[in-house]
PDB file of N, CA and C in Angstrom:
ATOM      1  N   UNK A   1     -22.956  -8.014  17.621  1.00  0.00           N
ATOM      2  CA  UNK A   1     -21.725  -8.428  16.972  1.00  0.00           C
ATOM      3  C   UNK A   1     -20.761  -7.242  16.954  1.00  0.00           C
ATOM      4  N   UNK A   2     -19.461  -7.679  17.348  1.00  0.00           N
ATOM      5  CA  UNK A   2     -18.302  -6.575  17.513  1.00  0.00           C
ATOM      6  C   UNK A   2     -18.120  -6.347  16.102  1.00  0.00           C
ATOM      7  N   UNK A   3     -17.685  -5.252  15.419  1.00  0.00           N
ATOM      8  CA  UNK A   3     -16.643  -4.756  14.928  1.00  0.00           C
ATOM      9  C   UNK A   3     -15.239  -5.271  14.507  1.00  0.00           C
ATOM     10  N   UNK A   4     -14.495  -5.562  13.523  1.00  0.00           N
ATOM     11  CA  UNK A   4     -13.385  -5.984  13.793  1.00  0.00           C
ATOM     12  C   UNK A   4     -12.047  -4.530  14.427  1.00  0.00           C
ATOM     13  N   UNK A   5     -12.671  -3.543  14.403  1.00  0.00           N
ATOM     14  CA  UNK A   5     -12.270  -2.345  15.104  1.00  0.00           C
ATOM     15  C   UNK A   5     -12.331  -2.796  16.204  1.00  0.00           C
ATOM     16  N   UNK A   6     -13.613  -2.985  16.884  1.00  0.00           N
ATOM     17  CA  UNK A   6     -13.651  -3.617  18.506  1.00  0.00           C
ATOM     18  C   UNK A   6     -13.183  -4.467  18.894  1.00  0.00           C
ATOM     19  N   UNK A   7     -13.077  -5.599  18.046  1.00  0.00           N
ATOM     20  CA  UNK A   7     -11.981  -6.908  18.742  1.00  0.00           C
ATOM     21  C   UNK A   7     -10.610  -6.175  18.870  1.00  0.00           C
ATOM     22  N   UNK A   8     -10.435  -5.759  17.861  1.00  0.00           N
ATOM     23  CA  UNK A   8      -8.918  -5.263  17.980  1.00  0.00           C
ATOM     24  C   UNK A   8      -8.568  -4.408  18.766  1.00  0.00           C
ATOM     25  N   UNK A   9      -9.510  -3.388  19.498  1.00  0.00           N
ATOM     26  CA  UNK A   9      -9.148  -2.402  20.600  1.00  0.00           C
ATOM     27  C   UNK A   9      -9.645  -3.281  21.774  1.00  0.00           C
ATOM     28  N   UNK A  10     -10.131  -4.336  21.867  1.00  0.00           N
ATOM     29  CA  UNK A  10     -10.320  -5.343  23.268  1.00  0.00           C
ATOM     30  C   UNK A  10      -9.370  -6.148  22.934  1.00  0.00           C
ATOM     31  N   UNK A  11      -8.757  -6.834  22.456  1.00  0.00           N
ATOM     32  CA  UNK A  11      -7.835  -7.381  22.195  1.00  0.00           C
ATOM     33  C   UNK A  11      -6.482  -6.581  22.978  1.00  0.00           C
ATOM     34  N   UNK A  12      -6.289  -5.373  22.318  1.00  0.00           N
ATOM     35  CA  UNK A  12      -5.367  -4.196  22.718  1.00  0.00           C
ATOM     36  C   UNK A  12      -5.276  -4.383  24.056  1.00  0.00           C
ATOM     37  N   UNK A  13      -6.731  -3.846  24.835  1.00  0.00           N
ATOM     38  CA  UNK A  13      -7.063  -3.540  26.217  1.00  0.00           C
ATOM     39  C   UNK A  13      -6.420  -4.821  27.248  1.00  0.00           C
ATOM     40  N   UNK A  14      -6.859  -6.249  26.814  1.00  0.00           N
ATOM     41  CA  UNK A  14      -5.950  -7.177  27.216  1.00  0.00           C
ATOM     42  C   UNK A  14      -4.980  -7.354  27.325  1.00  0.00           C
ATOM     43  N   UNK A  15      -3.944  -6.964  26.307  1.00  0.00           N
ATOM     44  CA  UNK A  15      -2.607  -7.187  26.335  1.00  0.00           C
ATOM     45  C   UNK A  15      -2.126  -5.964  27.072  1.00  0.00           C
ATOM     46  N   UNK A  16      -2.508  -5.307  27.061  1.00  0.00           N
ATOM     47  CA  UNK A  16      -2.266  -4.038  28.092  1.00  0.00           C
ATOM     48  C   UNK A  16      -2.184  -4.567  29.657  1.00  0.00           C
ATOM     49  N   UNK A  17      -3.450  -5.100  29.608  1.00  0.00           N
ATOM     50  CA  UNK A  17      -3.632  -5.192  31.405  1.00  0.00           C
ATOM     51  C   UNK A  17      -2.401  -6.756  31.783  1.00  0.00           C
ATOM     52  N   UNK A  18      -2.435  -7.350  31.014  1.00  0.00           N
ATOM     53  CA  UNK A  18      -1.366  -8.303  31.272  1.00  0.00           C
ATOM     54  C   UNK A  18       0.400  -7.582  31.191  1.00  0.00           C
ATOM     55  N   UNK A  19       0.096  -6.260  30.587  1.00  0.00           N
ATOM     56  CA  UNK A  19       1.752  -5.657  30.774  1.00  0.00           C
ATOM     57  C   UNK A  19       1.767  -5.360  32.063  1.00  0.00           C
ATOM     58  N   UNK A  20       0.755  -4.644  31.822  1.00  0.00           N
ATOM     59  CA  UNK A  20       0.814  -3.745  33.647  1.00  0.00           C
ATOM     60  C   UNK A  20       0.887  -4.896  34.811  1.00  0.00           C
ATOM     61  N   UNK A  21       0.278  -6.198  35.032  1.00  0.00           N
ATOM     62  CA  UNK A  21       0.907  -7.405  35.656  1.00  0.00           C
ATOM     63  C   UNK A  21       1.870  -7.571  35.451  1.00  0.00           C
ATOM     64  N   UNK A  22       2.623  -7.162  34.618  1.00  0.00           N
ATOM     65  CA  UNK A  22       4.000  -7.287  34.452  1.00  0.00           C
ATOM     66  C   UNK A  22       4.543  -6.374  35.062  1.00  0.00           C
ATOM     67  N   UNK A  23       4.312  -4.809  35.054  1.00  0.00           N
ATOM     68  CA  UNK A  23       4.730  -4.029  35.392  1.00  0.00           C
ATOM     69  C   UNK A  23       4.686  -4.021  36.927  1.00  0.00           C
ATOM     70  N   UNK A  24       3.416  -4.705  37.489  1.00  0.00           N
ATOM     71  CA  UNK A  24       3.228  -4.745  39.227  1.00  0.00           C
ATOM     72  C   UNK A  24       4.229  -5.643  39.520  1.00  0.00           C
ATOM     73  N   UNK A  25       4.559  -6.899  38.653  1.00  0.00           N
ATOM     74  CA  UNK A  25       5.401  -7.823  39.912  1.00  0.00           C
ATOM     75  C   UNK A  25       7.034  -7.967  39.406  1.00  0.00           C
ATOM     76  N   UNK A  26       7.358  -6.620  38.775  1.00  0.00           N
ATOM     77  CA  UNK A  26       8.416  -6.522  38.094  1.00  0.00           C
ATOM     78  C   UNK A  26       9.481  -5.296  39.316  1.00  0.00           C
ATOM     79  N   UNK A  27      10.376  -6.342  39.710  1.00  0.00           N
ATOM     80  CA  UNK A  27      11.469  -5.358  41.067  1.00  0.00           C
ATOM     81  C   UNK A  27      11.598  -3.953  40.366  1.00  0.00           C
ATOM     82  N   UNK A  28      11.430  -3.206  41.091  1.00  0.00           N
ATOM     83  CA  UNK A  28      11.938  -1.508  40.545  1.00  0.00           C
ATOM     84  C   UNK A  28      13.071  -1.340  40.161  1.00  0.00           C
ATOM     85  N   UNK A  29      14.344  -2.166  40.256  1.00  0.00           N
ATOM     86  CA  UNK A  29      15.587  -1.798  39.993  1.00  0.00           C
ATOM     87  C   UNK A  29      15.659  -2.670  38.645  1.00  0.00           C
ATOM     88  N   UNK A  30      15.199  -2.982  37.773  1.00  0.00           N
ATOM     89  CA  UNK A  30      15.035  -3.636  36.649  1.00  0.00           C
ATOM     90  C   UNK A  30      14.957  -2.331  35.795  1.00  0.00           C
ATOM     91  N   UNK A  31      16.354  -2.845  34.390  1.00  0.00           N
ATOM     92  CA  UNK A  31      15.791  -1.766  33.961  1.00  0.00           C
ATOM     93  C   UNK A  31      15.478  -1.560  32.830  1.00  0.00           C
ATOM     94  N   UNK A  32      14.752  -3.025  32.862  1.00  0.00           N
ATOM     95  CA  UNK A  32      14.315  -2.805  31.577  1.00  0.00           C
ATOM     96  C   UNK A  32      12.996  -3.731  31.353  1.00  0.00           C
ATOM     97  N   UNK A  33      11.586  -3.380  31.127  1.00  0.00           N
ATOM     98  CA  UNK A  33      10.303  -4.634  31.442  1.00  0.00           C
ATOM     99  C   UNK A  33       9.689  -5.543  30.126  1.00  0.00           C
ATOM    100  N   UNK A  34      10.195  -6.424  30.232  1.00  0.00           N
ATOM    101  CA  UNK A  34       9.838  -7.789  28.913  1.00  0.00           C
ATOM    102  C   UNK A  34       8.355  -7.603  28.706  1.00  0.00           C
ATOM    103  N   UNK A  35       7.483  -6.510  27.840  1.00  0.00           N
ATOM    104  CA  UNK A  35       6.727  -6.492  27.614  1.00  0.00           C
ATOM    105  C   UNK A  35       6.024  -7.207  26.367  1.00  0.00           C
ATOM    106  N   UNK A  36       5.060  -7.129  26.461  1.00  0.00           N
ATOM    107  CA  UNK A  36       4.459  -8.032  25.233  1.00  0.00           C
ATOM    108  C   UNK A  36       3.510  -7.126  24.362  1.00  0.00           C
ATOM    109  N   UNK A  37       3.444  -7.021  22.631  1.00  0.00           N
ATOM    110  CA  UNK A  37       3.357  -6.144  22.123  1.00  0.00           C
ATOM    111  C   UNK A  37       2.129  -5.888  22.237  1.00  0.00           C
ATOM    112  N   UNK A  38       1.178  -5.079  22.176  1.00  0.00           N
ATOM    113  CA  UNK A  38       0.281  -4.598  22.661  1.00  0.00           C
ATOM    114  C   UNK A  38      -0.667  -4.557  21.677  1.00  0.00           C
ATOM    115  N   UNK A  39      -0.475  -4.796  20.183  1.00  0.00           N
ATOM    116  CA  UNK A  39      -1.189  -4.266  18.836  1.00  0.00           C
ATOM    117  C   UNK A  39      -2.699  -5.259  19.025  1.00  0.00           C
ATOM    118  N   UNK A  40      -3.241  -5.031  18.064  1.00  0.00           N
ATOM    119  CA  UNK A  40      -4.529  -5.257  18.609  1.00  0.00           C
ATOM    120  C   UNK A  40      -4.793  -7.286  17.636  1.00  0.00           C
ATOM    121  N   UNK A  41      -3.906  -7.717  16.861  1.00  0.00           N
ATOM    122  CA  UNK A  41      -3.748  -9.086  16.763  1.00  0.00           C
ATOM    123  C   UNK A  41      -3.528  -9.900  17.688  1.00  0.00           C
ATOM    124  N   UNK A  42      -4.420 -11.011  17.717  1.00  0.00           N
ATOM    125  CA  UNK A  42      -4.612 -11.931  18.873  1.00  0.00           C
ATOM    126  C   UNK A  42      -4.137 -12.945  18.683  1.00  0.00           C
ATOM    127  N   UNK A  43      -2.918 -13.047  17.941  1.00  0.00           N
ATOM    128  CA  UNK A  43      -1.819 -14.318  18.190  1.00  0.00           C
ATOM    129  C   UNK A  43      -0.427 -13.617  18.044  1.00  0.00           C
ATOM    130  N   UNK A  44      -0.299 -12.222  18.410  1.00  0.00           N
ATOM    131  CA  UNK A  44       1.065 -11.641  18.508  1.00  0.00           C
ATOM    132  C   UNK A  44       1.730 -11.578  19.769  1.00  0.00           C
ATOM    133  N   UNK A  45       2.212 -12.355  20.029  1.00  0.00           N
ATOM    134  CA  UNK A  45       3.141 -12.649  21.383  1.00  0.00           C
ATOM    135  C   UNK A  45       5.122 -11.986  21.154  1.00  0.00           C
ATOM    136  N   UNK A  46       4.473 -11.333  20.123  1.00  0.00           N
ATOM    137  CA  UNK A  46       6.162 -10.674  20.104  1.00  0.00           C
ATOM    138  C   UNK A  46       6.900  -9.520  21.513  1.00  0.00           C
ATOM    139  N   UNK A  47       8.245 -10.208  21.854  1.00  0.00           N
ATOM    140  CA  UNK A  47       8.499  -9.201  23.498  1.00  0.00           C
ATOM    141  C   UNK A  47       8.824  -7.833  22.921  1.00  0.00           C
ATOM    142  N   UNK A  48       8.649  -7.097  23.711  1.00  0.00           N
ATOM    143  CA  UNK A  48       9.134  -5.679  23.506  1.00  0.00           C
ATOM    144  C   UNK A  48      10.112  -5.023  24.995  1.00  0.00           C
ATOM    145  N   UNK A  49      10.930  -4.900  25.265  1.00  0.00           N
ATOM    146  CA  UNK A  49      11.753  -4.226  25.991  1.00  0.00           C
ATOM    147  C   UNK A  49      11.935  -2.571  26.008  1.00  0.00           C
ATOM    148  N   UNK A  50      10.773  -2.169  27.324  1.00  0.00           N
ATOM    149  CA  UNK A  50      10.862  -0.916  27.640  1.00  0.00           C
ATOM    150  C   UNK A  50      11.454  -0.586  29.012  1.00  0.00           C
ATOM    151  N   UNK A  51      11.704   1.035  29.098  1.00  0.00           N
ATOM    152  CA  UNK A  51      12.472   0.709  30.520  1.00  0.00           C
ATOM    153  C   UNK A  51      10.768   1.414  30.755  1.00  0.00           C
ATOM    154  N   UNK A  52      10.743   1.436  32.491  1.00  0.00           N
ATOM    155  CA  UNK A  52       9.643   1.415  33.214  1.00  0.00           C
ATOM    156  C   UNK A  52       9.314   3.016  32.581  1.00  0.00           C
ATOM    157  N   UNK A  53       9.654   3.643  32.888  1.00  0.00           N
ATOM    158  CA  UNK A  53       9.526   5.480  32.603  1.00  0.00           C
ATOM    159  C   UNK A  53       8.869   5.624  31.479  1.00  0.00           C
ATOM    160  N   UNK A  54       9.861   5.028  30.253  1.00  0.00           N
ATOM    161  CA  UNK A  54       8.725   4.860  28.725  1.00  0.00           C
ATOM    162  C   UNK A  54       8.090   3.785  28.819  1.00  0.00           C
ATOM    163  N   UNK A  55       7.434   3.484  29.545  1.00  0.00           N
ATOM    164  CA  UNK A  55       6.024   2.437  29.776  1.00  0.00           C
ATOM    165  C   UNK A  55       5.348   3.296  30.242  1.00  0.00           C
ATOM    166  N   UNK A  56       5.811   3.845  31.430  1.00  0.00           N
ATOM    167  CA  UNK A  56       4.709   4.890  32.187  1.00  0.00           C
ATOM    168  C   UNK A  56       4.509   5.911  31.368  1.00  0.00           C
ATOM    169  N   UNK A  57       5.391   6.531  30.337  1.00  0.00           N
ATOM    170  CA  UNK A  57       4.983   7.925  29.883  1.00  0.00           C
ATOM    171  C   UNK A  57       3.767   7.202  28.533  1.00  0.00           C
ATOM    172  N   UNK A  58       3.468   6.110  27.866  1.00  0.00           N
ATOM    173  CA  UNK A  58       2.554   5.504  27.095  1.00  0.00           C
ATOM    174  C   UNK A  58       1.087   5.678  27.911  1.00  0.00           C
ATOM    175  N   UNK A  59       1.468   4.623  29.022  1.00  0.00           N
ATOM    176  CA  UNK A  59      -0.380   4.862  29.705  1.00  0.00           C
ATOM    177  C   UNK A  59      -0.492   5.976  30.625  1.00  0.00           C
ATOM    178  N   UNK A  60      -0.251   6.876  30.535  1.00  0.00           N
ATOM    179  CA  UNK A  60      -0.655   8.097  30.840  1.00  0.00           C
ATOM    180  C   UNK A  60      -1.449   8.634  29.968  1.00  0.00           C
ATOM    181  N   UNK A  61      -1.861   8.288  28.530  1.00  0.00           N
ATOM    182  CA  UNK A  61      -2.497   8.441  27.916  1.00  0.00           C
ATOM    183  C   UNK A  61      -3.322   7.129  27.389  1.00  0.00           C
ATOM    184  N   UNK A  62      -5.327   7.222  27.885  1.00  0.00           N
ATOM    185  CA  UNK A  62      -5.334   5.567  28.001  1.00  0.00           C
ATOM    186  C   UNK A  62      -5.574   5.392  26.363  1.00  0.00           C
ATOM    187  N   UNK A  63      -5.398   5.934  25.307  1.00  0.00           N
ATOM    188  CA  UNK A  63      -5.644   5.814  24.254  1.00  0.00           C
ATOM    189  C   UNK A  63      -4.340   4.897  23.624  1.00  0.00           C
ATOM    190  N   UNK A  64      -2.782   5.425  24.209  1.00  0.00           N
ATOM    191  CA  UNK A  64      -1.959   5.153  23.194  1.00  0.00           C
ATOM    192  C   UNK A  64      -1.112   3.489  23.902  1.00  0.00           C
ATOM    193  N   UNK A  65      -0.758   2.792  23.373  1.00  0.00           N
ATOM    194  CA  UNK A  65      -0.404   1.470  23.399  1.00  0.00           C
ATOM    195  C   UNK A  65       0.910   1.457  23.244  1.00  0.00           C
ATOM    196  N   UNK A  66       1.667   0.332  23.252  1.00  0.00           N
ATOM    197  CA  UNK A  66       3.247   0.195  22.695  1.00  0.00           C
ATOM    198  C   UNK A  66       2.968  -1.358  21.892  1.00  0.00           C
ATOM    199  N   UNK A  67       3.987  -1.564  20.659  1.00  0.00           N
ATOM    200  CA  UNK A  67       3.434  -2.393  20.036  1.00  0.00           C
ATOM    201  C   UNK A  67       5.198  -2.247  19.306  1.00  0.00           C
ATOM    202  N   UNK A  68       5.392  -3.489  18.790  1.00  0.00           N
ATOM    203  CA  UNK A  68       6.575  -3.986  18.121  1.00  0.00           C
ATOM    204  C   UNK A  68       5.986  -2.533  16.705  1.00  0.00           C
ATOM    205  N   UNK A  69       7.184  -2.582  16.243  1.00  0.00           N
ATOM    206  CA  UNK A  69       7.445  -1.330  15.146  1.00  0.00           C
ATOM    207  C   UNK A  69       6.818  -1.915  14.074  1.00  0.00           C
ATOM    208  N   UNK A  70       6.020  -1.711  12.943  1.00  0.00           N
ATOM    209  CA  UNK A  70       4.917  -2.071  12.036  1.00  0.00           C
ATOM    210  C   UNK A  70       3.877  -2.548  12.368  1.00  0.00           C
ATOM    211  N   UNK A  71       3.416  -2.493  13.629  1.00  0.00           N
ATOM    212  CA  UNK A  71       2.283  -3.461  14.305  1.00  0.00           C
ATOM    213  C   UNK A  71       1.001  -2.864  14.450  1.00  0.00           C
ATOM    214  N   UNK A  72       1.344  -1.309  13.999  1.00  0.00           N
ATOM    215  CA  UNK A  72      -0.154  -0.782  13.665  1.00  0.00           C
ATOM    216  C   UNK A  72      -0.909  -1.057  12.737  1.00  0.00           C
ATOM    217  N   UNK A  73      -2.305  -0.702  13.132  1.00  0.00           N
ATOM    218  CA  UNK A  73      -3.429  -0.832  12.121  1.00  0.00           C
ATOM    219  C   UNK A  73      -3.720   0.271  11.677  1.00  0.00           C
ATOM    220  N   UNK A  74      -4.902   0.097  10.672  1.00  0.00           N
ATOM    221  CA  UNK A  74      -5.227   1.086   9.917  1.00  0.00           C
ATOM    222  C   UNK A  74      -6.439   2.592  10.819  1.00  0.00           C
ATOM    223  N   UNK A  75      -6.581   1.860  11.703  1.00  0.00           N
ATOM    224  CA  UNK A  75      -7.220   2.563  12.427  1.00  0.00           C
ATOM    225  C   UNK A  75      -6.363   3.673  13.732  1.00  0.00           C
ATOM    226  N   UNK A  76      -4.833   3.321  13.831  1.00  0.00           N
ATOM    227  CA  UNK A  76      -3.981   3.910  14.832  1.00  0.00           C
ATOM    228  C   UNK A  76      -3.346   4.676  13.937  1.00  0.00           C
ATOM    229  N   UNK A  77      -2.863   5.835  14.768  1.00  0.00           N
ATOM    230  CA  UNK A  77      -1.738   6.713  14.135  1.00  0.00           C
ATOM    231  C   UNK A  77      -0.437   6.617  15.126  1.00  0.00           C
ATOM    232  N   UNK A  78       0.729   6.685  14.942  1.00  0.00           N
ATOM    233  CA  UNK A  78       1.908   6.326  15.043  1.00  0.00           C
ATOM    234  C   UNK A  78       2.620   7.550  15.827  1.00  0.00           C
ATOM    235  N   UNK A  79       2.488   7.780  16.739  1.00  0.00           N
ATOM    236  CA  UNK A  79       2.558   9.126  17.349  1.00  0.00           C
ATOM    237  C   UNK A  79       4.079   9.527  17.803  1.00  0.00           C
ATOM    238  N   UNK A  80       5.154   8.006  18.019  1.00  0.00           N
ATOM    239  CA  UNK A  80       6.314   7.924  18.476  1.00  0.00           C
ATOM    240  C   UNK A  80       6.627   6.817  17.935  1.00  0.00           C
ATOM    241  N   UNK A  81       7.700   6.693  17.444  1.00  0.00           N
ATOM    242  CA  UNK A  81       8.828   5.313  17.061  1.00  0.00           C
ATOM    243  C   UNK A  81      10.077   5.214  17.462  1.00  0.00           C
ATOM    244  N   UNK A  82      10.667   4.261  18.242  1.00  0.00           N
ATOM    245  CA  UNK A  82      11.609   3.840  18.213  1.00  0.00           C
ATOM    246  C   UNK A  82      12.497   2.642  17.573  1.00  0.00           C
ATOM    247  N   UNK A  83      13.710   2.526  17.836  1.00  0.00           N
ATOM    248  CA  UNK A  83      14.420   1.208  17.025  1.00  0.00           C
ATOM    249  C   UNK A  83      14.149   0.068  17.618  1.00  0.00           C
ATOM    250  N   UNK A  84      13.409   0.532  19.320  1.00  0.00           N
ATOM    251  CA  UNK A  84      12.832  -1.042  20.200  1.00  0.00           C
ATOM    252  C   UNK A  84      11.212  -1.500  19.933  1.00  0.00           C
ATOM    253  N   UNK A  85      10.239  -0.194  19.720  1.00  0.00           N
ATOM    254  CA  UNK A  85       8.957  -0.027  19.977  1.00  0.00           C
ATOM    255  C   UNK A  85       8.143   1.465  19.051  1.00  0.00           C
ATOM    256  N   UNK A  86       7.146   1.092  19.194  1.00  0.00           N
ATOM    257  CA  UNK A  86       6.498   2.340  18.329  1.00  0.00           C
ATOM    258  C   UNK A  86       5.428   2.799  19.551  1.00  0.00           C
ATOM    259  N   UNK A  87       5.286   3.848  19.373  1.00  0.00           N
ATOM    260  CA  UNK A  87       3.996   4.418  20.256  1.00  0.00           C
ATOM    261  C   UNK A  87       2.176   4.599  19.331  1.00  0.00           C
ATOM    262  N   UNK A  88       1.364   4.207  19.512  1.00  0.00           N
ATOM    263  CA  UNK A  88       0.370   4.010  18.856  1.00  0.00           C
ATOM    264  C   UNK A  88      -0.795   4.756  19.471  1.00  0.00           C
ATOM    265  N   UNK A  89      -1.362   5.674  18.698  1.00  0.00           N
ATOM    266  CA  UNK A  89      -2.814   5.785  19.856  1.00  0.00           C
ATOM    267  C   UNK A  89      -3.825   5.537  18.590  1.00  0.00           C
ATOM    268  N   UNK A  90      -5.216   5.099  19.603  1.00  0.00           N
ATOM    269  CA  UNK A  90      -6.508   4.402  18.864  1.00  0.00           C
ATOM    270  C   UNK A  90      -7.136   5.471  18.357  1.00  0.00           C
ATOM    271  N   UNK A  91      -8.395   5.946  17.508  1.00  0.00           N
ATOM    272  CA  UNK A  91      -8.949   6.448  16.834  1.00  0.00           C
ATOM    273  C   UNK A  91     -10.383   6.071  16.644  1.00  0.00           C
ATOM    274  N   UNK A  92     -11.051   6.617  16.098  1.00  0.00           N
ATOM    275  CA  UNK A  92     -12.547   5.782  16.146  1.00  0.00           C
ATOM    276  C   UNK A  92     -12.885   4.985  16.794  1.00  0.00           C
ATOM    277  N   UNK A  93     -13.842   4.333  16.854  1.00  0.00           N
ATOM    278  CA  UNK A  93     -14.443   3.273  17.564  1.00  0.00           C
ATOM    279  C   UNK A  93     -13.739   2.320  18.987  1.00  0.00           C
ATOM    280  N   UNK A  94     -12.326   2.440  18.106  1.00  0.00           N
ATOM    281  CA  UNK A  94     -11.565   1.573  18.604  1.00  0.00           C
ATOM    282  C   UNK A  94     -11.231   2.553  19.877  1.00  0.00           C
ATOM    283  N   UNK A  95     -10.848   3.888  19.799  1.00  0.00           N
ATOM    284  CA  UNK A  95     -10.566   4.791  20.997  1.00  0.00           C
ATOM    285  C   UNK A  95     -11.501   4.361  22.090  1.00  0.00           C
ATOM    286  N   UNK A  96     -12.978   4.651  21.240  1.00  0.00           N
ATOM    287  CA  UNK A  96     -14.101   4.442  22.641  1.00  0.00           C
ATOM    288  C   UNK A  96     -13.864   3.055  23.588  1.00  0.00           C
ATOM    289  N   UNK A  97     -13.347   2.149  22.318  1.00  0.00           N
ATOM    290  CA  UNK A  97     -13.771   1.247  23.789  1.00  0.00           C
ATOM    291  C   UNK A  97     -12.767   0.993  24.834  1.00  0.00           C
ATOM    292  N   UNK A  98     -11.527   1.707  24.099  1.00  0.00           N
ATOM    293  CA  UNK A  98     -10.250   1.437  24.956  1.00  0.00           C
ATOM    294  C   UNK A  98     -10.400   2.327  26.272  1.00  0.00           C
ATOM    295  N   UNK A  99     -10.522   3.656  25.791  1.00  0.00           N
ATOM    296  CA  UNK A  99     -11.110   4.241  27.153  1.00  0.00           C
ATOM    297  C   UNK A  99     -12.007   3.929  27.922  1.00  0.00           C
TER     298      UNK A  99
END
């Protein structure tokens, strides 16, 4: 039996890999990618609008996520905020499985 730490960092890991499908079939001259928030709740379909560069500078680190602004948990620390998006990275348990 998972964790509710672990659902929520597999949860995470999903909505991630469905950005980055976004990010593959998204024209390069776009400049801006209709992402979907990344937090680790599994009925949050809220969009988030990043340009590609601050998408790429997030998963360069596979810990930290992008997630609508209050959408962290108690288990993430808040490493960057903006007025579009917050930057989030995982912690405990939840780190391991994301990596």
């Amino acid at each position: 039996v998972s964790s509710r730490e672990e659902c929520r960092a597999e949860n995470e890991a999903i909505f991630r890999a469905g950005n980055e499908a976004i990010v593959r079939n998204t024209p390069g001259s776009e400049p801006m990618l209709p992402l979907i928030c990344e937090c680790g709740t599994g009925d949050c379909l809220e969009r988030i609008d990043v340009t590609p560069s601050e998408y790429e500078a997030v998963r360069s680190h596979p810990a930290r996520f992008v997630v609508s602004v209050g959408h962290q948990d108690e288990t993430e620390k808040v490493v960057d905020e903006f007025d579009r998006y917050s930057v989030v990275e995982k912690t405990g348990v939840g780190r391991a499985v994301v990596e």
